[in-house]
Protein backbone atom coordinates (compact mmCIF):
# COMPACT_ATOMS: atom_id res chain seq x y z
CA UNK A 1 1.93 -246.22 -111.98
CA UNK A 2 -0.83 -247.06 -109.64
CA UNK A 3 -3.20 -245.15 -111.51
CA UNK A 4 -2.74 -246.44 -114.78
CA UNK A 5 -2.89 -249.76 -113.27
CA UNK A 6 -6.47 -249.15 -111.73
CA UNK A 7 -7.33 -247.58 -115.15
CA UNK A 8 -6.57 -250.72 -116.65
CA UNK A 9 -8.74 -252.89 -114.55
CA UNK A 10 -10.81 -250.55 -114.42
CA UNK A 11 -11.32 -248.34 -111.52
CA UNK A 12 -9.69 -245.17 -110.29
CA UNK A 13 -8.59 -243.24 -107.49
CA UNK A 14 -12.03 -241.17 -107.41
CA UNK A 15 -13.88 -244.55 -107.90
CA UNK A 16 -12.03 -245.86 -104.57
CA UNK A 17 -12.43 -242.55 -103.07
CA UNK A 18 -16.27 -242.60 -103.35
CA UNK A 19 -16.13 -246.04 -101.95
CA UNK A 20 -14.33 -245.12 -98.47
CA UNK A 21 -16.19 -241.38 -98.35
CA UNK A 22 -12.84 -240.14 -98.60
CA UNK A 23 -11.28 -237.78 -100.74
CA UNK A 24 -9.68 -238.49 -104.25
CA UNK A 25 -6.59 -236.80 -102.85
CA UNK A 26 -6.44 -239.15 -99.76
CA UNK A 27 -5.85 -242.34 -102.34
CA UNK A 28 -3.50 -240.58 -104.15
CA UNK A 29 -1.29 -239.30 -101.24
CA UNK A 30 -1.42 -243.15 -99.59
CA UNK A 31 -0.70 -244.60 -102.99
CA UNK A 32 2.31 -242.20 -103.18
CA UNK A 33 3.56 -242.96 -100.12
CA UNK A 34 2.94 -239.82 -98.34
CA UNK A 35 0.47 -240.67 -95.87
CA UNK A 36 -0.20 -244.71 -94.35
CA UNK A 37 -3.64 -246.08 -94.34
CA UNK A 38 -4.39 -249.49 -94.10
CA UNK A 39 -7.97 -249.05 -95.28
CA UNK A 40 -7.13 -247.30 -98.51
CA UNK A 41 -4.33 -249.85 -99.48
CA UNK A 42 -6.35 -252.79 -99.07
CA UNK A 43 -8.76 -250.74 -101.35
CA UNK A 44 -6.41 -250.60 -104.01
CA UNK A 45 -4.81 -253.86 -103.61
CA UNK A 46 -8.23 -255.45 -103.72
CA UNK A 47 -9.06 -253.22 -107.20
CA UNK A 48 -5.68 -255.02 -108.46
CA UNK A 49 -6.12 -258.15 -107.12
CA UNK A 50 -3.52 -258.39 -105.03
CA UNK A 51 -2.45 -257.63 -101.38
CA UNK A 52 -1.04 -254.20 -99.91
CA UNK A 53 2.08 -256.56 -99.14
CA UNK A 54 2.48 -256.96 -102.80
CA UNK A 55 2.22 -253.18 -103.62
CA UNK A 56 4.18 -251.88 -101.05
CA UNK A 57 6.75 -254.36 -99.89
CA UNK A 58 8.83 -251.51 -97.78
CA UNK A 59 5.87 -250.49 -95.81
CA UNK A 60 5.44 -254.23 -94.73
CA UNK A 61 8.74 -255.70 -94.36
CA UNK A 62 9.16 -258.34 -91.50
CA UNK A 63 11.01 -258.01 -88.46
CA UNK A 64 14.16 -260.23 -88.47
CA UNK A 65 14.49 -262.35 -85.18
CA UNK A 66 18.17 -261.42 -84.39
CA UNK A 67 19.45 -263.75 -81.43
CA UNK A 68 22.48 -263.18 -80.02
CA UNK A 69 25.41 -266.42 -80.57
């Protein structure tokens, strides 16, 4: 889904890749979840226009202050 979605605005996993001197296979494996880097997900996010937050809400959820009663 990711990919399509950079193809459509018009940039790609390689394109990114050759940005960061990283491998095309390093995007793909962040954007599918298997491997965490912040660099490469703000590189995609950007390419979308919108944040890593957006993308991958589970990756970034917020810590819920649980006081005791």
């Amino acid at each position: 889904m990711l990919r399509a979605r950079l193809r459509i605005a018009g940039s790609s996993f390689s394109a990114i890749a050759r940005e960061l001197s990283i491998t095309p296979s390093s995007v793909s494996l962040v954007s599918q979840g298997h491997r965490r880097s912040a660099k490469i997900q703000k590189a995609i996010a950007r390419k979308l226009g919108t944040t890593p937050e957006a993308l991958w809400p589970t990756r970034y959820t917020k810590e819920i202050n649980m006081t005791p009663s």
